[in-house]
PDB file of N, CA and C in Angstrom:
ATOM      1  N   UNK A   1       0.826  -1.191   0.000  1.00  0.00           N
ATOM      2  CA  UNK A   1       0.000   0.000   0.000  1.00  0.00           C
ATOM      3  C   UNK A   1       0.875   1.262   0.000  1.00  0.00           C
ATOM      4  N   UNK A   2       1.848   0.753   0.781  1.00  0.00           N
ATOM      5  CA  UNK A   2       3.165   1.915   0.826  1.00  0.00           C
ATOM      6  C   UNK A   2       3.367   2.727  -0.875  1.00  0.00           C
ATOM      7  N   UNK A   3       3.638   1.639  -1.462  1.00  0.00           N
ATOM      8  CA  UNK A   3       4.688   1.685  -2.759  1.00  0.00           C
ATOM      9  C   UNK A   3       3.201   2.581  -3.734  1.00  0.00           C
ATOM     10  N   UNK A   4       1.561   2.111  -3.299  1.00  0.00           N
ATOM     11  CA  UNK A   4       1.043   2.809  -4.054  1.00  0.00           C
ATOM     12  C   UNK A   4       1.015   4.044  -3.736  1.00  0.00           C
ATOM     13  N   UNK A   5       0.924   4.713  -2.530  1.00  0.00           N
ATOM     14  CA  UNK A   5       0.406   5.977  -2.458  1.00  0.00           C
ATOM     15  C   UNK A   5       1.840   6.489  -2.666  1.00  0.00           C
ATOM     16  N   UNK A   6       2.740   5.992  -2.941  1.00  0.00           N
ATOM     17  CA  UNK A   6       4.360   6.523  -3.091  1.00  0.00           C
ATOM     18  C   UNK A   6       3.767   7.403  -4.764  1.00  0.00           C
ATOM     19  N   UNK A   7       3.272   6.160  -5.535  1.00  0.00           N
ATOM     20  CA  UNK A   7       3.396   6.102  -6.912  1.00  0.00           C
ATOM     21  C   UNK A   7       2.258   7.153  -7.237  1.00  0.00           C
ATOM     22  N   UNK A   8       0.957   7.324  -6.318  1.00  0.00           N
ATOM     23  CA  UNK A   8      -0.034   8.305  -6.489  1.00  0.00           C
ATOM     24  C   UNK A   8       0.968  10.249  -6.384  1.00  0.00           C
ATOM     25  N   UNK A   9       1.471  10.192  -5.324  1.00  0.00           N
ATOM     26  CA  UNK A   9       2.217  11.385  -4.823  1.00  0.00           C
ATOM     27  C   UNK A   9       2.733  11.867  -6.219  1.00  0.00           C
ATOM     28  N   UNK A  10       3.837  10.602  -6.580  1.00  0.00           N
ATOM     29  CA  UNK A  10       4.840  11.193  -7.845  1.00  0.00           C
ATOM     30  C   UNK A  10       3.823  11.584  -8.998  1.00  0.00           C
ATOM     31  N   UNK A  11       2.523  10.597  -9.346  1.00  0.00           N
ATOM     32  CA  UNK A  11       1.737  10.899 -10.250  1.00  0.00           C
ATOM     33  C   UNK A  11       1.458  12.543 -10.133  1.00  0.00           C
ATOM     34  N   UNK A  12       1.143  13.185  -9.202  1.00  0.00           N
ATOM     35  CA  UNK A  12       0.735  14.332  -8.373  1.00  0.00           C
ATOM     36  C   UNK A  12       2.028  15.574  -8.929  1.00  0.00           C
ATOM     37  N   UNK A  13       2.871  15.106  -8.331  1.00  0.00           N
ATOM     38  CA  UNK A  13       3.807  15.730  -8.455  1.00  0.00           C
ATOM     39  C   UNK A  13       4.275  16.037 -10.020  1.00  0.00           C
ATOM     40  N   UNK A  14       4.359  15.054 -10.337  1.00  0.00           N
ATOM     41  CA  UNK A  14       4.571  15.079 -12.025  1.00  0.00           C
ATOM     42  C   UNK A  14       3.518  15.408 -13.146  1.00  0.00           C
ATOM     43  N   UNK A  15       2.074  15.689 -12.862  1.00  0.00           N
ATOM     44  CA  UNK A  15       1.031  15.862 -12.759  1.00  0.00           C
ATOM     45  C   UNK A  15       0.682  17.462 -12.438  1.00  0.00           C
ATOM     46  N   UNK A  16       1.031  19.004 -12.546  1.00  0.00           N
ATOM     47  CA  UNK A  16       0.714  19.459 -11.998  1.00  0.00           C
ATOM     48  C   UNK A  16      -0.846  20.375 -12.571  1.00  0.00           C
ATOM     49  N   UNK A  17      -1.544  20.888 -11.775  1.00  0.00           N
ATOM     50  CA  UNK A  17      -2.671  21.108 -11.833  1.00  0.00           C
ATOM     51  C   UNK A  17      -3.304  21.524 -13.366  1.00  0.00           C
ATOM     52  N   UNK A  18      -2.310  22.305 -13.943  1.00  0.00           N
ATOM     53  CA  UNK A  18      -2.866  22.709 -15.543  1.00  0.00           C
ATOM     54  C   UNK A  18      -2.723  21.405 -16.212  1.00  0.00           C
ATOM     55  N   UNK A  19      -2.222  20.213 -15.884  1.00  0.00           N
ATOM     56  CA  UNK A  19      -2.176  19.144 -16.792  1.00  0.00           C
ATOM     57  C   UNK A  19      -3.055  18.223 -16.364  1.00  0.00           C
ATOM     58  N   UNK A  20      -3.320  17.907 -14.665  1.00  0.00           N
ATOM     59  CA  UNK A  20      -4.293  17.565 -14.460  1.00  0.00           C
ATOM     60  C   UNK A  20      -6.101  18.007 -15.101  1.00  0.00           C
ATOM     61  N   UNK A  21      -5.882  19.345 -15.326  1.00  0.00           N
ATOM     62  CA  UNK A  21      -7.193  19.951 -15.682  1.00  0.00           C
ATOM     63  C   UNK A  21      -7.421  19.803 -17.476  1.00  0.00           C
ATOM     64  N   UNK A  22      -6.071  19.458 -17.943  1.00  0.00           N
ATOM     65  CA  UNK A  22      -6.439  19.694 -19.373  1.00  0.00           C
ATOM     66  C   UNK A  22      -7.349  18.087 -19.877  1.00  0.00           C
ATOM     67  N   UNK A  23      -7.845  18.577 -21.278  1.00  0.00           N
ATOM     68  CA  UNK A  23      -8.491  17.773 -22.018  1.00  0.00           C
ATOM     69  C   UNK A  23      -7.764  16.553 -22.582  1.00  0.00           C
ATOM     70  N   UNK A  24      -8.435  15.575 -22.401  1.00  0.00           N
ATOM     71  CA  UNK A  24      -7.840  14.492 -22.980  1.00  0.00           C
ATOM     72  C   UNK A  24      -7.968  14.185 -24.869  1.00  0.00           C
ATOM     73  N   UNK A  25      -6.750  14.590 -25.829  1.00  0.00           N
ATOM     74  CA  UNK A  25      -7.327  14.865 -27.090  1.00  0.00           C
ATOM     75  C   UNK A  25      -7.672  13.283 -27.550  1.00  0.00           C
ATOM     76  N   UNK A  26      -7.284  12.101 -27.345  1.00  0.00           N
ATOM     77  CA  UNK A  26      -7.366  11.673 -28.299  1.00  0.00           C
ATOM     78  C   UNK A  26      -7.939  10.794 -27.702  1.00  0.00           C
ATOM     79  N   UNK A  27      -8.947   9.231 -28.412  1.00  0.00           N
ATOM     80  CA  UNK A  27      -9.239   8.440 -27.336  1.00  0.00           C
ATOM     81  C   UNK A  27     -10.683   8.291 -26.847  1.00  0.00           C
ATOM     82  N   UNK A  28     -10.977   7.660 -26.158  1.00  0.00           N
ATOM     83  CA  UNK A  28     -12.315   7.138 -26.093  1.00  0.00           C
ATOM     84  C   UNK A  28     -12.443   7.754 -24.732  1.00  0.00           C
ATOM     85  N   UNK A  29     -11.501   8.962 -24.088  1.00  0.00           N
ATOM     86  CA  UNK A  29     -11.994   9.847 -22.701  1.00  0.00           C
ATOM     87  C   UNK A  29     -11.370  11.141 -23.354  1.00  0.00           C
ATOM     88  N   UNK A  30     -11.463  11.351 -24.904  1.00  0.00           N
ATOM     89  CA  UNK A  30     -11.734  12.722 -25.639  1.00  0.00           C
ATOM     90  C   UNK A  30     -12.376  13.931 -24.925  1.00  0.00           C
ATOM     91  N   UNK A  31     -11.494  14.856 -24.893  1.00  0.00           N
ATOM     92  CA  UNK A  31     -12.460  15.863 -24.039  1.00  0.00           C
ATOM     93  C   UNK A  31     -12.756  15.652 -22.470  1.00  0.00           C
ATOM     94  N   UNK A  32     -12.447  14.753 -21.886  1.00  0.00           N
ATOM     95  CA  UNK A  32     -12.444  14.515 -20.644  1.00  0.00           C
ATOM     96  C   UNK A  32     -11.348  15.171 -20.097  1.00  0.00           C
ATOM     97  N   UNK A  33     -11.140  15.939 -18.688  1.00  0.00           N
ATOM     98  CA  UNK A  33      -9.917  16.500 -17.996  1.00  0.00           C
ATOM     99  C   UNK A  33      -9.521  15.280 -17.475  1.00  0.00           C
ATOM    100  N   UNK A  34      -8.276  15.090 -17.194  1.00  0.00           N
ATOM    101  CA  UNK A  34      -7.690  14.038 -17.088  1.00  0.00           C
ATOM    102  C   UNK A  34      -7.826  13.503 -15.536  1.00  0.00           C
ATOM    103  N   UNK A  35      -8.341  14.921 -14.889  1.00  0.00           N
ATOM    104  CA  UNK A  35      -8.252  14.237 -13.230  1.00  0.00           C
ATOM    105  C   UNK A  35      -9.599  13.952 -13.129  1.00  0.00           C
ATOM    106  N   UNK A  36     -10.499  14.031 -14.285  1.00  0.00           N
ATOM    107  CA  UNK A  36     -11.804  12.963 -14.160  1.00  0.00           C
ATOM    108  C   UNK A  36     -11.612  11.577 -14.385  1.00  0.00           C
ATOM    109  N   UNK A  37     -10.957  11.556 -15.201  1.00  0.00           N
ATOM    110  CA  UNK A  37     -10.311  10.026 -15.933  1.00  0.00           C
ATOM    111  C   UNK A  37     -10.446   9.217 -14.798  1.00  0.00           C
ATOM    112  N   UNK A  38      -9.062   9.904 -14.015  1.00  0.00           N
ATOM    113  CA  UNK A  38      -8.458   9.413 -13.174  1.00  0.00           C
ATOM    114  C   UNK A  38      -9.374   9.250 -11.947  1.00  0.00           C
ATOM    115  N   UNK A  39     -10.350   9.957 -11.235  1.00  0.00           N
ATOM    116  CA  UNK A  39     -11.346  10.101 -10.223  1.00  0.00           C
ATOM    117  C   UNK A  39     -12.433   8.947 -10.490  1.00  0.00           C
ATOM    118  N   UNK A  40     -12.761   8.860 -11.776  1.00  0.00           N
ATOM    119  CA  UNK A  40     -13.422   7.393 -11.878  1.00  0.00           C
ATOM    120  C   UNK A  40     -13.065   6.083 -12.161  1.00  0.00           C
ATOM    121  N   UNK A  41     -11.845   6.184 -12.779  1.00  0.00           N
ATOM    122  CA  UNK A  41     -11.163   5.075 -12.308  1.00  0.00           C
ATOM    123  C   UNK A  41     -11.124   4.525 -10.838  1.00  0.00           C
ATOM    124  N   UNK A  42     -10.557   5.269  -9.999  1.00  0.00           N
ATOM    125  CA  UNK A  42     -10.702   5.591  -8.446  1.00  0.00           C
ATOM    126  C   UNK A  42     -12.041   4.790  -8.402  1.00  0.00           C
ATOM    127  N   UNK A  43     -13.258   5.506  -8.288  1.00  0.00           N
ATOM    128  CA  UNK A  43     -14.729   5.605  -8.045  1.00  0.00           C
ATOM    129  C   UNK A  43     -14.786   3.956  -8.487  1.00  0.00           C
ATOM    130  N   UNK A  44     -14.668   3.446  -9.704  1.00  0.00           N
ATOM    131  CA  UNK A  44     -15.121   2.406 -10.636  1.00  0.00           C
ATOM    132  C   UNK A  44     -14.365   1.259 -10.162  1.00  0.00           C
ATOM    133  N   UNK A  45     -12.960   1.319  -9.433  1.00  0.00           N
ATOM    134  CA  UNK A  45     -12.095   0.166  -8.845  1.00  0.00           C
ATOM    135  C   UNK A  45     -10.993  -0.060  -9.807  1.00  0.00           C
ATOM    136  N   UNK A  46     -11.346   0.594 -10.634  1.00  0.00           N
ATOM    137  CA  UNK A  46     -10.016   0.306 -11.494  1.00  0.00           C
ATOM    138  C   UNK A  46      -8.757   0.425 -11.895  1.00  0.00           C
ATOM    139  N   UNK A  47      -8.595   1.120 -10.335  1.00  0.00           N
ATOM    140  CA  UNK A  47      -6.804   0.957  -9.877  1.00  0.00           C
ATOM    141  C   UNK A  47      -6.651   0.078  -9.706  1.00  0.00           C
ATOM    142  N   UNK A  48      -5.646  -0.510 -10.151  1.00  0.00           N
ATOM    143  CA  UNK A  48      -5.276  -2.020  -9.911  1.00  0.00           C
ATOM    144  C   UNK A  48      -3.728  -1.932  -8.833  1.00  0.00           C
ATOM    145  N   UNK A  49      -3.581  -1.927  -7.564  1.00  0.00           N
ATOM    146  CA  UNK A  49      -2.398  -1.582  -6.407  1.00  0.00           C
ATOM    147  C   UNK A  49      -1.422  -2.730  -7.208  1.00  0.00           C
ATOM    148  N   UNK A  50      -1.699  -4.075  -7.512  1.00  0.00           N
ATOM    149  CA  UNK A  50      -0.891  -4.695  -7.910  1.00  0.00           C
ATOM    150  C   UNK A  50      -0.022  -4.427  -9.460  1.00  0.00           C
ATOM    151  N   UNK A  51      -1.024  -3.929 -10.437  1.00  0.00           N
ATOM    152  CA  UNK A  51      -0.730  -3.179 -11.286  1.00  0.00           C
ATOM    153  C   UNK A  51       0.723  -2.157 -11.369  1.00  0.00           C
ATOM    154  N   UNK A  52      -0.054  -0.798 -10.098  1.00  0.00           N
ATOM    155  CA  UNK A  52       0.600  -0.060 -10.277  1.00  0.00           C
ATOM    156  C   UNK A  52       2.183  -0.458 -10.104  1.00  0.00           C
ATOM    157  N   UNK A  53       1.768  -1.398  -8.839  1.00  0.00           N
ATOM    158  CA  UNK A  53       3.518  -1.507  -7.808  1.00  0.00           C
ATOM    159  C   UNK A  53       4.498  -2.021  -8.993  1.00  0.00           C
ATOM    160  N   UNK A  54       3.812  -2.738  -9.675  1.00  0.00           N
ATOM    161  CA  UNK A  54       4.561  -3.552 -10.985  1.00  0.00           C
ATOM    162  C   UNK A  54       4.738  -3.069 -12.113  1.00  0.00           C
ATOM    163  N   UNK A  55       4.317  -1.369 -12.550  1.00  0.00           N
ATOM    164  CA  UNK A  55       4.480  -0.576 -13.079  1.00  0.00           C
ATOM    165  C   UNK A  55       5.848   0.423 -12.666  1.00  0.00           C
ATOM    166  N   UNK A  56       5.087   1.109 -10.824  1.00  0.00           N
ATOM    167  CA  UNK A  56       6.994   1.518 -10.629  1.00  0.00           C
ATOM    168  C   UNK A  56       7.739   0.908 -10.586  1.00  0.00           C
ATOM    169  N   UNK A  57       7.962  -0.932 -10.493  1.00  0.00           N
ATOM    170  CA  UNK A  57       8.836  -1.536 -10.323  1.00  0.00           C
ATOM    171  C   UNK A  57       9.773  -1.497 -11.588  1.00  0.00           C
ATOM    172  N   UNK A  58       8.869  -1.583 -12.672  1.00  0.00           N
ATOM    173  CA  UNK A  58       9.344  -1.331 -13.901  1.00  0.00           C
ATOM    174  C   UNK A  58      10.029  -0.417 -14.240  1.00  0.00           C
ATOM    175  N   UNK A  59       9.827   0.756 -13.798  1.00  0.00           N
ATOM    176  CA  UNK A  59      10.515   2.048 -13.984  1.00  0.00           C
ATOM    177  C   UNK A  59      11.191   2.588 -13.508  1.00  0.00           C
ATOM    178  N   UNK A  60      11.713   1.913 -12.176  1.00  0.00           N
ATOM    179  CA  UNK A  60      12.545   2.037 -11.127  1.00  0.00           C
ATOM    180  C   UNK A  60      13.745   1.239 -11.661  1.00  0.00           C
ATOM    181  N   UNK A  61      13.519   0.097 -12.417  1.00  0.00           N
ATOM    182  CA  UNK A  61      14.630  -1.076 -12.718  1.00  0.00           C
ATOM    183  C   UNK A  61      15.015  -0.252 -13.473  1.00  0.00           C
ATOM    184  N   UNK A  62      14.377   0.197 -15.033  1.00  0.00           N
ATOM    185  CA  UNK A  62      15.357   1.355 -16.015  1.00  0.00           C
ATOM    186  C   UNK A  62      15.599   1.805 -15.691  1.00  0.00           C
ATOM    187  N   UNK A  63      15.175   2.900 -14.963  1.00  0.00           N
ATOM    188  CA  UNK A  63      15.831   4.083 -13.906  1.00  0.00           C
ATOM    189  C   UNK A  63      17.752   3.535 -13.484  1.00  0.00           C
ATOM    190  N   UNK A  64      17.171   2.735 -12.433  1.00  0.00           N
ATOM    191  CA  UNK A  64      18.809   1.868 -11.778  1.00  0.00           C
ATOM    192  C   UNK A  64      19.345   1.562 -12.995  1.00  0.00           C
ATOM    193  N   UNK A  65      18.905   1.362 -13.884  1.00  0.00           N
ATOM    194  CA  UNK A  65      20.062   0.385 -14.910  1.00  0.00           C
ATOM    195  C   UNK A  65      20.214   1.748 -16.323  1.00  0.00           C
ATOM    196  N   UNK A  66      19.929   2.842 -15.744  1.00  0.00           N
ATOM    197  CA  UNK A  66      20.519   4.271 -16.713  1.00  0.00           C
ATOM    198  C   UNK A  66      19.462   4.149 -17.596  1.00  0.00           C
ATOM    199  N   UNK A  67      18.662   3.481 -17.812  1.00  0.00           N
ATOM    200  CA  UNK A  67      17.690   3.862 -19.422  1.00  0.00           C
ATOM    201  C   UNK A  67      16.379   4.217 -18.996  1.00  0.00           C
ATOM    202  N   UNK A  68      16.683   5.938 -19.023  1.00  0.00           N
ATOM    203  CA  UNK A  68      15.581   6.595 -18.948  1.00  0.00           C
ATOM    204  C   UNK A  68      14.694   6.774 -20.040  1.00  0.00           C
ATOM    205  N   UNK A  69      15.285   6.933 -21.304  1.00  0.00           N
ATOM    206  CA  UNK A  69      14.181   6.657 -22.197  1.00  0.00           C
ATOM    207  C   UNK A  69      13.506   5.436 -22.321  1.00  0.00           C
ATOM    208  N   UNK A  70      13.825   4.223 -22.201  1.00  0.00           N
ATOM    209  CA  UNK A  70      13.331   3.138 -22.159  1.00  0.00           C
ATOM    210  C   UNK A  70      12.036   3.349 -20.527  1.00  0.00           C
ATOM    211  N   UNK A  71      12.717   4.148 -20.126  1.00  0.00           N
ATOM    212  CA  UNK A  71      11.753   4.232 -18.537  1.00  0.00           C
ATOM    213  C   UNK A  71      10.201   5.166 -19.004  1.00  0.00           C
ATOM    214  N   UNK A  72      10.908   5.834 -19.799  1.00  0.00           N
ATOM    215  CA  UNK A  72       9.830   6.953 -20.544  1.00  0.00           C
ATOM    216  C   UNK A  72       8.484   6.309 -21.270  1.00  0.00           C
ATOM    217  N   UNK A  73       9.258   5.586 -22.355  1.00  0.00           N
ATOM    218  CA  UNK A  73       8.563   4.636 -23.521  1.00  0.00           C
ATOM    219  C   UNK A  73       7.033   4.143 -22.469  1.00  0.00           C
ATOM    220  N   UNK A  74       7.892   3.134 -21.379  1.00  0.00           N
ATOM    221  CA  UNK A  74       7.065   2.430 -20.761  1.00  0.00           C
ATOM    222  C   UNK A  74       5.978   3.202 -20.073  1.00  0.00           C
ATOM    223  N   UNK A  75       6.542   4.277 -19.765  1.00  0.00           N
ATOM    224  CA  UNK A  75       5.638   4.766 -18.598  1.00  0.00           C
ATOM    225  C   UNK A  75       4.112   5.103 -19.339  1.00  0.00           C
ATOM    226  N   UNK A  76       4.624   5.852 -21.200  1.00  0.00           N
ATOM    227  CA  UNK A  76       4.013   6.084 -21.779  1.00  0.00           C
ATOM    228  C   UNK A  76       3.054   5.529 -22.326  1.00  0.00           C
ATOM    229  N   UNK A  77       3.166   4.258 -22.615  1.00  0.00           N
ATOM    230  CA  UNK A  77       2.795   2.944 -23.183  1.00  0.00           C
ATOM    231  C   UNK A  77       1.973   2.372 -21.897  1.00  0.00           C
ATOM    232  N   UNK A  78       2.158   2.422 -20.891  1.00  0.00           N
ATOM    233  CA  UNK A  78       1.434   1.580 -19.707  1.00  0.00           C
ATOM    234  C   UNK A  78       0.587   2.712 -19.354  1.00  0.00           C
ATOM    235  N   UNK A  79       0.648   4.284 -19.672  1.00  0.00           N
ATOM    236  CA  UNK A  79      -0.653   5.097 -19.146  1.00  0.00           C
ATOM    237  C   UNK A  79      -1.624   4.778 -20.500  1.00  0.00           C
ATOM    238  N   UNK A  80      -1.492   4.761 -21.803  1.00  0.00           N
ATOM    239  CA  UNK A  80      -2.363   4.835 -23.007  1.00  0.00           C
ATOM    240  C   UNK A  80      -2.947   3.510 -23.216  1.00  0.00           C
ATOM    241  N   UNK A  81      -2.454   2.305 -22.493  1.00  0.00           N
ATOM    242  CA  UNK A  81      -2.812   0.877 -22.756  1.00  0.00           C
ATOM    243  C   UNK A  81      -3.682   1.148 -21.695  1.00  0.00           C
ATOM    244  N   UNK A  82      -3.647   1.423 -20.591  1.00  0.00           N
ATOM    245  CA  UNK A  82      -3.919   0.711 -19.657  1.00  0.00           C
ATOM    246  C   UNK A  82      -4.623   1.511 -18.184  1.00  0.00           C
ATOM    247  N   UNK A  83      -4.651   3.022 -18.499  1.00  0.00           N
ATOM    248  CA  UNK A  83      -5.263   4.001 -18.189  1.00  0.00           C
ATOM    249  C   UNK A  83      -5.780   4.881 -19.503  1.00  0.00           C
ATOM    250  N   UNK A  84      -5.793   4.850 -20.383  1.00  0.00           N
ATOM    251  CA  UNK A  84      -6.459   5.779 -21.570  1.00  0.00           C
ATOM    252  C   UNK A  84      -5.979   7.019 -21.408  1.00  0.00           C
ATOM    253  N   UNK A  85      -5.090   7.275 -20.915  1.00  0.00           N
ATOM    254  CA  UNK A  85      -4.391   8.932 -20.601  1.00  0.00           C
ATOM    255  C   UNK A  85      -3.189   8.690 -21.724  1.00  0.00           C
ATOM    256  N   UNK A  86      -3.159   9.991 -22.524  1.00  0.00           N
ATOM    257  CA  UNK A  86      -2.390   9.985 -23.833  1.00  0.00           C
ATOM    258  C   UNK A  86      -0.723  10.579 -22.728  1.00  0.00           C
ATOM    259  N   UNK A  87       0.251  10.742 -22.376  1.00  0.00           N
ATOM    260  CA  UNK A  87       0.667  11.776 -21.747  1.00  0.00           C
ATOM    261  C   UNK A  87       1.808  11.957 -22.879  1.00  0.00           C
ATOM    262  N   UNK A  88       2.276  13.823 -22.514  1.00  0.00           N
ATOM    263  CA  UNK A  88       3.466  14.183 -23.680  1.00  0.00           C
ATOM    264  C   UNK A  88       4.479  13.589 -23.643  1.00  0.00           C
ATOM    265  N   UNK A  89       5.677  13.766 -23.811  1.00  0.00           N
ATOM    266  CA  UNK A  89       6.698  13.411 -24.185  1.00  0.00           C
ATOM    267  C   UNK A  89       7.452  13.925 -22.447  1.00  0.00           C
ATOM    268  N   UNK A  90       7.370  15.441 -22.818  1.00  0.00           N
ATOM    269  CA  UNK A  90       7.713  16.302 -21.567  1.00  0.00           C
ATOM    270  C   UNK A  90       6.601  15.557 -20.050  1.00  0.00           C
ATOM    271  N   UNK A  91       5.264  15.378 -20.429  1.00  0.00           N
ATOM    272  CA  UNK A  91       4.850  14.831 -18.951  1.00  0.00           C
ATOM    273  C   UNK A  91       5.603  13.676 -18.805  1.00  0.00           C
ATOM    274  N   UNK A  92       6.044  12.563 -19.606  1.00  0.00           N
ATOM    275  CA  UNK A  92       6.246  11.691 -18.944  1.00  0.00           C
ATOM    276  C   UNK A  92       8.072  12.124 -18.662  1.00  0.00           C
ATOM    277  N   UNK A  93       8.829  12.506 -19.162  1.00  0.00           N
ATOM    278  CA  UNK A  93      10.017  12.903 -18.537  1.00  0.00           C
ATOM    279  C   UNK A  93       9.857  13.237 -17.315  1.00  0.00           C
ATOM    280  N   UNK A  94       9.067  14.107 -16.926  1.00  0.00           N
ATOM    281  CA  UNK A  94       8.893  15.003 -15.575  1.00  0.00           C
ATOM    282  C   UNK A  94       8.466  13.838 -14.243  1.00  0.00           C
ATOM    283  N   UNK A  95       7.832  12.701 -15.147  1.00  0.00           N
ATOM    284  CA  UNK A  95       7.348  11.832 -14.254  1.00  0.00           C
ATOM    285  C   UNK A  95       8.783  10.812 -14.175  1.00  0.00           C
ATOM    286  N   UNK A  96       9.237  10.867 -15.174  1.00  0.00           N
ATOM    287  CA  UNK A  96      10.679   9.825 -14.771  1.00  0.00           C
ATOM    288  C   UNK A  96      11.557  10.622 -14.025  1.00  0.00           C
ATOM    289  N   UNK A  97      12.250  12.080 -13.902  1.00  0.00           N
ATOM    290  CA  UNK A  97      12.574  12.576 -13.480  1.00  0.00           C
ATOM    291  C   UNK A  97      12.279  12.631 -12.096  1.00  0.00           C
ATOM    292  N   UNK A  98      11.392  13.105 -11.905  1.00  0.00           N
ATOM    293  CA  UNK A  98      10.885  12.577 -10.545  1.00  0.00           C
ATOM    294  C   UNK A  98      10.850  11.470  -9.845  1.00  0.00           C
ATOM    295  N   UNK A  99      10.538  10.645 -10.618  1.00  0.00           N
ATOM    296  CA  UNK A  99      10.706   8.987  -9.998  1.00  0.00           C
ATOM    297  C   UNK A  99      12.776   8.809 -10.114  1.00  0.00           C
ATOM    298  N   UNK A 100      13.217   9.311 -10.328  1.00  0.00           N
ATOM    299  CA  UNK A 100      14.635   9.356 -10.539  1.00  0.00           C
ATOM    300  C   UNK A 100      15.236  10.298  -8.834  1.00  0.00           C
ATOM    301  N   UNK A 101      14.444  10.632  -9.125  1.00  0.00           N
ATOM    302  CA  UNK A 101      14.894  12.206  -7.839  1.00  0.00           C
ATOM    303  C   UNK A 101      14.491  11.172  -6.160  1.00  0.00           C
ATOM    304  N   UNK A 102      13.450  10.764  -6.251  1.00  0.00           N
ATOM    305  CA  UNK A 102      12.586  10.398  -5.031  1.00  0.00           C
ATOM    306  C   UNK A 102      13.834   8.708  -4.933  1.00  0.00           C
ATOM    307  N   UNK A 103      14.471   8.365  -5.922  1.00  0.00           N
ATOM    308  CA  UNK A 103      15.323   6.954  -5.976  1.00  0.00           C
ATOM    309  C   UNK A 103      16.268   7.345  -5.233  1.00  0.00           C
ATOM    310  N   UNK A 104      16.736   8.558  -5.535  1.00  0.00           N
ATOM    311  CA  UNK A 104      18.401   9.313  -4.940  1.00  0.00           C
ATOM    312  C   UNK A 104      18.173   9.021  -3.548  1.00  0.00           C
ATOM    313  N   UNK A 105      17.066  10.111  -3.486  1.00  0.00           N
ATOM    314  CA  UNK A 105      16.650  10.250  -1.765  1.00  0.00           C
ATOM    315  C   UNK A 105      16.663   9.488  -0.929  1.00  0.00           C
ATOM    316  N   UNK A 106      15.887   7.681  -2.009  1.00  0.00           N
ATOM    317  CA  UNK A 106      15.910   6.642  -1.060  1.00  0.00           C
ATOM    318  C   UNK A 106      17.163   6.133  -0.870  1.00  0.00           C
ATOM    319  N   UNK A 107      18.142   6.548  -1.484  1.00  0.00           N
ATOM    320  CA  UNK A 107      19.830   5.953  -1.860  1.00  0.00           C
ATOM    321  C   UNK A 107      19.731   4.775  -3.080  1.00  0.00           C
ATOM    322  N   UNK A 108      18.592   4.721  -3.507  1.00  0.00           N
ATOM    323  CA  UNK A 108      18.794   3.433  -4.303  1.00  0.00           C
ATOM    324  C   UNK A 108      19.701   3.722  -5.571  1.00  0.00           C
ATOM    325  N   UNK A 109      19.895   4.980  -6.268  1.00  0.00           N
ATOM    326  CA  UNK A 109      20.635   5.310  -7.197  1.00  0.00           C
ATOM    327  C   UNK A 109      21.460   6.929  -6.365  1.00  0.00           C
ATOM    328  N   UNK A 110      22.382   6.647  -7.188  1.00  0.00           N
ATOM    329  CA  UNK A 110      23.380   8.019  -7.099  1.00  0.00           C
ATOM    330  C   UNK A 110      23.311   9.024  -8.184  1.00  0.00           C
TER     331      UNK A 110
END
């Protein structure tokens, strides 16, 4: 439960409010703000905790092993598969970046 609300925070963080609020262009949640997306997902159960943990786990391993674009790809690819959220190029950097920053802190990378 730890590792999810870890992974909600960074979402947050990397996430900030004008991107949370914008429209979703493409996609079958078209026109939807994205922190609705995300609020009924919530509402509907369709966070999956096991999901996620196995999502940062994923992105934590590229991270440690230097391939941040490969950390990117995924992150990108696992929000549009698998949450319907399109994210940019720049959101998802900001979100690896961050998940890079919060690794230091824990000492797991230098």
């Amino acid at each position: 439960m730890r590792r999810f609300k870890n992974f909600l925070t960074l979402i947050e963080a990397s996430l900030n409010k004008k991107t949370l609020q914008a429209l979703v262009g493409k996609g079958e949640n078209s026109g939807k703000p994205r922190i609705e997306i995300f609020a009924n997902k919530i509402k509907n159960g369709e966070l999956d905790d096991k999901h996620q943990i196995n999502m940062n786990d994923q992105i934590e391993e590229y991270i440690a092993q230097n391939q941040k674009i490969n950390a990117i790809k995924y992150y990108r690819q696992e929000m549009d598969e698998n949450y319907s959220i399109r994210m940019t190029l720049r959101e998802a950097k900001e979100y690896i970046d961050n998940t890079a920053e919060d690794m230091r802190r824990r000492g797991i990378i230098k």
